[in-house]
PDB file of N, CA and C in Angstrom:
ATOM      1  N   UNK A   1       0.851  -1.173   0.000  1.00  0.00           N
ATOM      2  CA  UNK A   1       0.000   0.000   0.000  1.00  0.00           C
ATOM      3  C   UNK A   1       0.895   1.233   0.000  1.00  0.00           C
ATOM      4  N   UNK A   2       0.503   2.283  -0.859  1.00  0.00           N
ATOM      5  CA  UNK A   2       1.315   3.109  -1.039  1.00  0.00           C
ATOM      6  C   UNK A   2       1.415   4.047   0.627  1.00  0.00           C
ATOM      7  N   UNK A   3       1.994   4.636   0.869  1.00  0.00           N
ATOM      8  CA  UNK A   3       2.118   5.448   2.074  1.00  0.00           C
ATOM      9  C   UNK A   3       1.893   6.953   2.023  1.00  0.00           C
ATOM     10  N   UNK A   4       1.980   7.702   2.829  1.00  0.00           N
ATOM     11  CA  UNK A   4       2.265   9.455   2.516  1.00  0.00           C
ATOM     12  C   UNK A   4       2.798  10.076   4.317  1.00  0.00           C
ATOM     13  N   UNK A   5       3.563  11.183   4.117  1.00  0.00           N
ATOM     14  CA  UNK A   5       4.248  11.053   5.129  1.00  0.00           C
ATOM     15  C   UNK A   5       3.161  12.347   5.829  1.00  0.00           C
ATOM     16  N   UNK A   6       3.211  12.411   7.393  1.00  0.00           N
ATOM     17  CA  UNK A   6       2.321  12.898   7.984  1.00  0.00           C
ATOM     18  C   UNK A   6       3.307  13.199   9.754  1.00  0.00           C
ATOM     19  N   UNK A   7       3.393  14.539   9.571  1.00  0.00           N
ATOM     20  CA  UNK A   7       4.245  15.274  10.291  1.00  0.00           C
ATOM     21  C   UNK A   7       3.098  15.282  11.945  1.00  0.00           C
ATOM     22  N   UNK A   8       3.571  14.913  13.187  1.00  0.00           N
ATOM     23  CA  UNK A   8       2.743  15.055  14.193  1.00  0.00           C
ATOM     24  C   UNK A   8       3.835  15.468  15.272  1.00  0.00           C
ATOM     25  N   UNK A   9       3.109  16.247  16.152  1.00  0.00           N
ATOM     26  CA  UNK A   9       4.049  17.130  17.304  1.00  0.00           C
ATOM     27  C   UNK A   9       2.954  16.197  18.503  1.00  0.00           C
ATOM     28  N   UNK A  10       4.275  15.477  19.324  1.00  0.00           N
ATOM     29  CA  UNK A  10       3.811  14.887  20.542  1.00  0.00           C
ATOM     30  C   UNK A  10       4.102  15.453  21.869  1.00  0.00           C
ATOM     31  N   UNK A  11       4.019  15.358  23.249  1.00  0.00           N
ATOM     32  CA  UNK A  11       4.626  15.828  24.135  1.00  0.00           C
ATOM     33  C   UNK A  11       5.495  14.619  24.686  1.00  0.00           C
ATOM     34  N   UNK A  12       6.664  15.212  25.140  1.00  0.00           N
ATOM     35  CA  UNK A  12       7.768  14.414  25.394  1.00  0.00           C
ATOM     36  C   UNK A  12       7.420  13.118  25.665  1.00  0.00           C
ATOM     37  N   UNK A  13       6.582  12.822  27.160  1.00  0.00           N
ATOM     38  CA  UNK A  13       6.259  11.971  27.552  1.00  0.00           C
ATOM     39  C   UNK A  13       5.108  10.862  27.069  1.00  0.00           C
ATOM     40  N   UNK A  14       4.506  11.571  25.572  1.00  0.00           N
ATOM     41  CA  UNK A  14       3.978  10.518  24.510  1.00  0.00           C
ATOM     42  C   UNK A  14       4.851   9.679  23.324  1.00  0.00           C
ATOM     43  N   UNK A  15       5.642  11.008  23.383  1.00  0.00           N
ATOM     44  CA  UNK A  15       6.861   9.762  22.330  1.00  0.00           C
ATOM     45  C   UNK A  15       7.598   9.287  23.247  1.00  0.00           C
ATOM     46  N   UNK A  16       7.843   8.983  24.619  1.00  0.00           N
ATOM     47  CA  UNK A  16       8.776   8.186  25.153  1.00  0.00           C
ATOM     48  C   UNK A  16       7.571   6.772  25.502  1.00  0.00           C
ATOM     49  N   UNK A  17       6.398   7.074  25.231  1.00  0.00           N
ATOM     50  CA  UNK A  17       5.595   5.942  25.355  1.00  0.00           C
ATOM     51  C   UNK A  17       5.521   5.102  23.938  1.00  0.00           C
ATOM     52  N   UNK A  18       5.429   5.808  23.235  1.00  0.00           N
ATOM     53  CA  UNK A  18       5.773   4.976  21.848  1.00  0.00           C
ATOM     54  C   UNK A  18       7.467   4.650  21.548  1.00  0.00           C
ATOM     55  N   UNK A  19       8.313   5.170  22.005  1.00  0.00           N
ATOM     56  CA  UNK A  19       9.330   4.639  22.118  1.00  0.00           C
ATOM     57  C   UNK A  19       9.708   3.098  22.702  1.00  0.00           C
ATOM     58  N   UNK A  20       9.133   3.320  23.844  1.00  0.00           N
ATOM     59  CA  UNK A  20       9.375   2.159  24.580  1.00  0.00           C
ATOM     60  C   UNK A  20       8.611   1.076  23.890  1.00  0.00           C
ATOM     61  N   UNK A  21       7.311   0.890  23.750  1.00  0.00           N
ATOM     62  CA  UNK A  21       6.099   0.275  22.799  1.00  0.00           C
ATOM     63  C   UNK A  21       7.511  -0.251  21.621  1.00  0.00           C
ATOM     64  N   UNK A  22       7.963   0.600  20.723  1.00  0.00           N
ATOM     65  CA  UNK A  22       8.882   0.188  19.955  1.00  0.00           C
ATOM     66  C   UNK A  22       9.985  -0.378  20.756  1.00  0.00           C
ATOM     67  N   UNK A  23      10.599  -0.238  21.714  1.00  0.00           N
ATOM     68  CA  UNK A  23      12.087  -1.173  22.376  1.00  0.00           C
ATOM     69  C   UNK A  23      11.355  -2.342  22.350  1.00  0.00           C
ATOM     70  N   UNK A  24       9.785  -2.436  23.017  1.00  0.00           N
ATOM     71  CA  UNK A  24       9.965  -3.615  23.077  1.00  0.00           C
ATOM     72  C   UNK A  24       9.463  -5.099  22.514  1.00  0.00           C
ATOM     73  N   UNK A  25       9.410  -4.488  21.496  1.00  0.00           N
ATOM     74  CA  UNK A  25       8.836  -5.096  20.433  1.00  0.00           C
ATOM     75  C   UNK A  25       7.674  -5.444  20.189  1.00  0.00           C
ATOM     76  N   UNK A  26       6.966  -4.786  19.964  1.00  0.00           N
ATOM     77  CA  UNK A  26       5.366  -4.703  19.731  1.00  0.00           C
ATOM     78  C   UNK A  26       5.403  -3.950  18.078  1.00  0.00           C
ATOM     79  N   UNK A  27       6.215  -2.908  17.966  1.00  0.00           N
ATOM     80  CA  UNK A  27       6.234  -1.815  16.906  1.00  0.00           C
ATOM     81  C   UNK A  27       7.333  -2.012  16.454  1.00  0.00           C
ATOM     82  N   UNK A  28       7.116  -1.836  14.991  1.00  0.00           N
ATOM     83  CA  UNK A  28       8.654  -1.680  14.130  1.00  0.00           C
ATOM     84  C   UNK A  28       9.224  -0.391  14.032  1.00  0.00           C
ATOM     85  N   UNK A  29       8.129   0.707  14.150  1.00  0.00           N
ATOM     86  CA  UNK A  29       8.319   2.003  14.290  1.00  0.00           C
ATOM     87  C   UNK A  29       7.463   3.017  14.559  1.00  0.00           C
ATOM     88  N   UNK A  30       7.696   3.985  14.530  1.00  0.00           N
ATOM     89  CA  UNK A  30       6.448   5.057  15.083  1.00  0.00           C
ATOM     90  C   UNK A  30       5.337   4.776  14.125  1.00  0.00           C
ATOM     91  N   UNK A  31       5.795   5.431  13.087  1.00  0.00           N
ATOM     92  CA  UNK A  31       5.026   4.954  11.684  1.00  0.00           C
ATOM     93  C   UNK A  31       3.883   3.450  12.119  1.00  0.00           C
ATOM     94  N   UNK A  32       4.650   2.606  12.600  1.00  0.00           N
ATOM     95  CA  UNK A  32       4.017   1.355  12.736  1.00  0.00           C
ATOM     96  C   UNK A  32       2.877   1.515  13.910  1.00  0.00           C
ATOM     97  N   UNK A  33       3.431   1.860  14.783  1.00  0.00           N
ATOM     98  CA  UNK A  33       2.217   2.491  16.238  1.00  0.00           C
ATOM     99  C   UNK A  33       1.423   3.135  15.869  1.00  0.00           C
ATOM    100  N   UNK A  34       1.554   4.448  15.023  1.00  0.00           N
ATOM    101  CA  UNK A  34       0.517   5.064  14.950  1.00  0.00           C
ATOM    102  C   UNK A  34      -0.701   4.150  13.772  1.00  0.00           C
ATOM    103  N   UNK A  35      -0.397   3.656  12.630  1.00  0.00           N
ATOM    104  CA  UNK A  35      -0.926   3.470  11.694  1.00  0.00           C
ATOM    105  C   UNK A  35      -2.176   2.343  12.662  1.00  0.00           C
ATOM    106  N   UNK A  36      -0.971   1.304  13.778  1.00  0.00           N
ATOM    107  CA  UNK A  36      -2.060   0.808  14.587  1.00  0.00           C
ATOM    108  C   UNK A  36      -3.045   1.441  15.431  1.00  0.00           C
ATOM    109  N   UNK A  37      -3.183   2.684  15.717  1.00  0.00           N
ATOM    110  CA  UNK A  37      -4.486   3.404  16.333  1.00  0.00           C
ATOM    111  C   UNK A  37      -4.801   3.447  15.854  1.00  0.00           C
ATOM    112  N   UNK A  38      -5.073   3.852  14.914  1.00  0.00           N
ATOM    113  CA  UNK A  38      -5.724   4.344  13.581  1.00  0.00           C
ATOM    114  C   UNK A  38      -6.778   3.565  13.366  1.00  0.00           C
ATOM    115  N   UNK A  39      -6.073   2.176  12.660  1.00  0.00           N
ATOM    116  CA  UNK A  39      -6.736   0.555  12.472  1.00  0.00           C
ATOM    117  C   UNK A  39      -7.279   0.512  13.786  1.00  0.00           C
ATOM    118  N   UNK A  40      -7.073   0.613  14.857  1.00  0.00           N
ATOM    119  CA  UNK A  40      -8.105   0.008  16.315  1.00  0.00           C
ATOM    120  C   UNK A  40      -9.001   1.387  16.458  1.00  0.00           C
ATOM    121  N   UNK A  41      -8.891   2.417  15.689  1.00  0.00           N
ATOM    122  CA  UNK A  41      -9.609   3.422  16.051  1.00  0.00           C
ATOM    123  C   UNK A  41     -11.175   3.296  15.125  1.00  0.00           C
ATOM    124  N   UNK A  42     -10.409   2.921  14.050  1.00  0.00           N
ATOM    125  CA  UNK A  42     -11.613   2.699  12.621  1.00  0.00           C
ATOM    126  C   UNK A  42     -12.322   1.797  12.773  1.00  0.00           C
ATOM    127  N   UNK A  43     -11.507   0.237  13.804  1.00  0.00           N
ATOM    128  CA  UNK A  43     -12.477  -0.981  13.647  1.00  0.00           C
ATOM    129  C   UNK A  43     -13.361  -0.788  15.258  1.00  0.00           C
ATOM    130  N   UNK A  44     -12.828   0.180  16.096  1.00  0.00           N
ATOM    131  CA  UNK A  44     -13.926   1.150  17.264  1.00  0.00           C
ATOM    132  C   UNK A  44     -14.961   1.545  16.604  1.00  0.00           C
ATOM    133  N   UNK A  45     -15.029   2.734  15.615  1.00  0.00           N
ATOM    134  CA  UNK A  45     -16.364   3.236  15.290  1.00  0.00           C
ATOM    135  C   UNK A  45     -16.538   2.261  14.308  1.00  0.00           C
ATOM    136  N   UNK A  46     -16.560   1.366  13.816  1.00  0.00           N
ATOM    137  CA  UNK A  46     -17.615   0.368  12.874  1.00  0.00           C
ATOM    138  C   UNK A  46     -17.859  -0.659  14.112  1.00  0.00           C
ATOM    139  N   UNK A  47     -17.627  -1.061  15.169  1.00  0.00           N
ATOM    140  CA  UNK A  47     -17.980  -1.485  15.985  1.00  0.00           C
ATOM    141  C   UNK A  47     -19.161  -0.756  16.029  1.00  0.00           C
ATOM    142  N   UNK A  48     -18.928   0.211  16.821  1.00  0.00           N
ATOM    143  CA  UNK A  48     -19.672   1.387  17.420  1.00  0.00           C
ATOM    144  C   UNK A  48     -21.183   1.450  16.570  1.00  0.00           C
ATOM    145  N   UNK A  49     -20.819   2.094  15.025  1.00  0.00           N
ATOM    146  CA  UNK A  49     -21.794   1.801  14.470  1.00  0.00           C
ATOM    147  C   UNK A  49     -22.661   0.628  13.893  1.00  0.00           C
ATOM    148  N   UNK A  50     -21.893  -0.709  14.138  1.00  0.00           N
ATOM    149  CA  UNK A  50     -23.099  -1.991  14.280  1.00  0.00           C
ATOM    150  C   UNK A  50     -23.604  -2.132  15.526  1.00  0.00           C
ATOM    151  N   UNK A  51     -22.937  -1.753  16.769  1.00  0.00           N
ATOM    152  CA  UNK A  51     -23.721  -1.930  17.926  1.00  0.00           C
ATOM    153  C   UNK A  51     -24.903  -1.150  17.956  1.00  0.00           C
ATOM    154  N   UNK A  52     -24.964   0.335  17.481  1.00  0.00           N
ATOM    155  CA  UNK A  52     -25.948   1.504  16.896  1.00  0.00           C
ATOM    156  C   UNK A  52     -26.851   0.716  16.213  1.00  0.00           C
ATOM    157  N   UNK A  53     -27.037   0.091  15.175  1.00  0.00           N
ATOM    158  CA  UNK A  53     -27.203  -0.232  14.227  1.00  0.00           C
ATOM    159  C   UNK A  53     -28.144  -1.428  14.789  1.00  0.00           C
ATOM    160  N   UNK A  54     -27.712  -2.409  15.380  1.00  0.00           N
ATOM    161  CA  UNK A  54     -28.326  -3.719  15.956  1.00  0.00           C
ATOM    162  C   UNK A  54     -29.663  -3.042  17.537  1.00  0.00           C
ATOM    163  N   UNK A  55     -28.817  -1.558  17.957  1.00  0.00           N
ATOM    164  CA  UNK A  55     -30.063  -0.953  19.238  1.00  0.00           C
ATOM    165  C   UNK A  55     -31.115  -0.744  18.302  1.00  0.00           C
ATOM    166  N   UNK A  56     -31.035   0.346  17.122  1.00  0.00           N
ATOM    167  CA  UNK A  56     -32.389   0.450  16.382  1.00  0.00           C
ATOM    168  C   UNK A  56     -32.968  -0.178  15.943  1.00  0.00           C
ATOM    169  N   UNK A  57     -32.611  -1.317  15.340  1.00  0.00           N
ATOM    170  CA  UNK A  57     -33.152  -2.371  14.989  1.00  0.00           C
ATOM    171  C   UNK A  57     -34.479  -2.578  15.581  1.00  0.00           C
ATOM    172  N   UNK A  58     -35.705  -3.036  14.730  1.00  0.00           N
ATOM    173  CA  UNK A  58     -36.677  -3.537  15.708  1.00  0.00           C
ATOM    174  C   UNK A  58     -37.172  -4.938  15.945  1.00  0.00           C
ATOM    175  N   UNK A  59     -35.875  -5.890  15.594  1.00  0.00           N
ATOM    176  CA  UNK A  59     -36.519  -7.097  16.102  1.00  0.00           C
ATOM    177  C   UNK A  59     -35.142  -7.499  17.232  1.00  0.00           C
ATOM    178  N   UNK A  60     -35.880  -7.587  18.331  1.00  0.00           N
ATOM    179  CA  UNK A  60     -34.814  -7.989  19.555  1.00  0.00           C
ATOM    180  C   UNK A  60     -34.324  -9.341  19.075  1.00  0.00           C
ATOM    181  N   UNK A  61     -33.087  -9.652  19.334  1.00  0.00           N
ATOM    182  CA  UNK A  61     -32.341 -10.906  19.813  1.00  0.00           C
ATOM    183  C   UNK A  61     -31.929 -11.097  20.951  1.00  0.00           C
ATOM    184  N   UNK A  62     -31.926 -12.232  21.357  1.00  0.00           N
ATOM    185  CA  UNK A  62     -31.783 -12.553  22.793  1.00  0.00           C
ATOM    186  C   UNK A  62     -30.771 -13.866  22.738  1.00  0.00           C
ATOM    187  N   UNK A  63     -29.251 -13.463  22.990  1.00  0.00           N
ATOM    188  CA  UNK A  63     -28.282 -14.159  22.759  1.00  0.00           C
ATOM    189  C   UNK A  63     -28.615 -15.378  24.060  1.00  0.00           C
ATOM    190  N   UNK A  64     -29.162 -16.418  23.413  1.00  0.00           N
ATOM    191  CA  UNK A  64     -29.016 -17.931  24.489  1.00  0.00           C
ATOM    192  C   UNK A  64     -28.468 -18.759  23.609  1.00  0.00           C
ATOM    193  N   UNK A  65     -28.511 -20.015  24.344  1.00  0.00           N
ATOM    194  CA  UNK A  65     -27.472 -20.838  24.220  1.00  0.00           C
ATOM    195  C   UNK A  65     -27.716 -21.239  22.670  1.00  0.00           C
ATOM    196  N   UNK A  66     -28.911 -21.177  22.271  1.00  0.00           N
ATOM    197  CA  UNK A  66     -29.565 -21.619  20.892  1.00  0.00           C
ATOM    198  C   UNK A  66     -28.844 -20.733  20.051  1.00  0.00           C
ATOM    199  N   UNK A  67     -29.215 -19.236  20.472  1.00  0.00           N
ATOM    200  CA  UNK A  67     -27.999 -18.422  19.362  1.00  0.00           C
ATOM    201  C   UNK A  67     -26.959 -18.227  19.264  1.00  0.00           C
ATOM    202  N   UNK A  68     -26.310 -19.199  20.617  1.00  0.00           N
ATOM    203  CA  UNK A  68     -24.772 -19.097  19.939  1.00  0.00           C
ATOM    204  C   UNK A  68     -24.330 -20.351  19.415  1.00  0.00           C
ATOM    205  N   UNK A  69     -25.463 -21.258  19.768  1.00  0.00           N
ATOM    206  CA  UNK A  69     -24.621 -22.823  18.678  1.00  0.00           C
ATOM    207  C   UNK A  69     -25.236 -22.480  17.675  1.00  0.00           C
ATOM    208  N   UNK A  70     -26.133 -21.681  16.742  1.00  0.00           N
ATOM    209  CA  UNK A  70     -26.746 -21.363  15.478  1.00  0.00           C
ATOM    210  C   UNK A  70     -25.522 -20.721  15.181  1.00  0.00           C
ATOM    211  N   UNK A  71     -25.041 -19.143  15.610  1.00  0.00           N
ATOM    212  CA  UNK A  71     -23.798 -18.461  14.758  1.00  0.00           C
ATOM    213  C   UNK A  71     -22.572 -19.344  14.570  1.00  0.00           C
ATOM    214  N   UNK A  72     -22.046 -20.166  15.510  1.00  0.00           N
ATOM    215  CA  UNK A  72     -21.066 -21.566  15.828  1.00  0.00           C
ATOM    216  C   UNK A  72     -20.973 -21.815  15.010  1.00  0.00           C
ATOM    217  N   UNK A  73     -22.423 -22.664  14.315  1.00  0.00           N
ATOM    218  CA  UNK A  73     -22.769 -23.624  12.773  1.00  0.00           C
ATOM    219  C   UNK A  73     -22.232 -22.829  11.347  1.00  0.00           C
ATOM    220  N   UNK A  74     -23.155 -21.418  11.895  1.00  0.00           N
ATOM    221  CA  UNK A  74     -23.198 -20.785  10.501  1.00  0.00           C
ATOM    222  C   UNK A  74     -21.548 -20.357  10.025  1.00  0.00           C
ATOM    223  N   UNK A  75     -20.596 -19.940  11.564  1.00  0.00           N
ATOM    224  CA  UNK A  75     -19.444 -19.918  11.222  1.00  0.00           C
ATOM    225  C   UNK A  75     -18.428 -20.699  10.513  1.00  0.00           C
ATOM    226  N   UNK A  76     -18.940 -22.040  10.905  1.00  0.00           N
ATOM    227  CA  UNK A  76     -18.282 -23.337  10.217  1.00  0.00           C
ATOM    228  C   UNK A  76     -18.650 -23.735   9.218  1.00  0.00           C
ATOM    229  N   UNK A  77     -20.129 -23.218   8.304  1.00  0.00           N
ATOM    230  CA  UNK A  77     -20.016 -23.457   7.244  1.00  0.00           C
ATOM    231  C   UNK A  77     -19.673 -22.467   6.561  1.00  0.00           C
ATOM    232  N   UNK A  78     -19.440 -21.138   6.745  1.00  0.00           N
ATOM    233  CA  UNK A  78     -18.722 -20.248   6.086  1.00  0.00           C
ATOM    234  C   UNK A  78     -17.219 -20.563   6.132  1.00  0.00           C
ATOM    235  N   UNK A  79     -16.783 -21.153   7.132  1.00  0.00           N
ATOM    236  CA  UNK A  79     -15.040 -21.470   6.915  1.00  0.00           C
ATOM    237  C   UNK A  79     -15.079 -22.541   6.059  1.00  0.00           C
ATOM    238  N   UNK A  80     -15.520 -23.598   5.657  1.00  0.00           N
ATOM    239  CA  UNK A  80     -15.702 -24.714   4.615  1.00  0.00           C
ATOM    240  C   UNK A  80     -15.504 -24.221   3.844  1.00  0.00           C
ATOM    241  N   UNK A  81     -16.177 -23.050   3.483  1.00  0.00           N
ATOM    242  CA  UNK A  81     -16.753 -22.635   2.028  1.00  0.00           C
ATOM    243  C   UNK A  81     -15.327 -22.600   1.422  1.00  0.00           C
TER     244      UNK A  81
END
């Protein structure tokens, strides 16, 4: 994926938190940390907005034991596929 470079002013004690994050191996680089908020920030609000999404809804589900060996099934025949 192509990249583009993107200039950010931190306070000391935020780049010594991504520093360390990078010593200790979690991150290959800043570049790499940030791009991961980002990704956990984006897959937050599409969370966000299916949880939204499933409140308006007007037919309730009521997660029991039936609906979670039904999604279980349906998961395993989508991994077959």
């Amino acid at each position: 994926m192509p990249t583009e470079r993107l200039t950010v002013s931190l306070a000391p004690e935020l780049r010594h938190w991504i520093d360390d994050a990078i010593k200790s191996g979690g991150y290959s680089s800043a570049s790499d940390f940030v791009a991961t908020l980002v990704r956990n920030h984006r897959r937050s609000e599409q969370l966000d907005n299916l949880l939204l999404a499933g409140l308006a809804s007007e037919v309730p589900v009521i997660p029991d034991d039936k609906y979670w060996e039904d999604k279980k099934a349906a998961l395993k025949r989508t991994a077959s596929k």
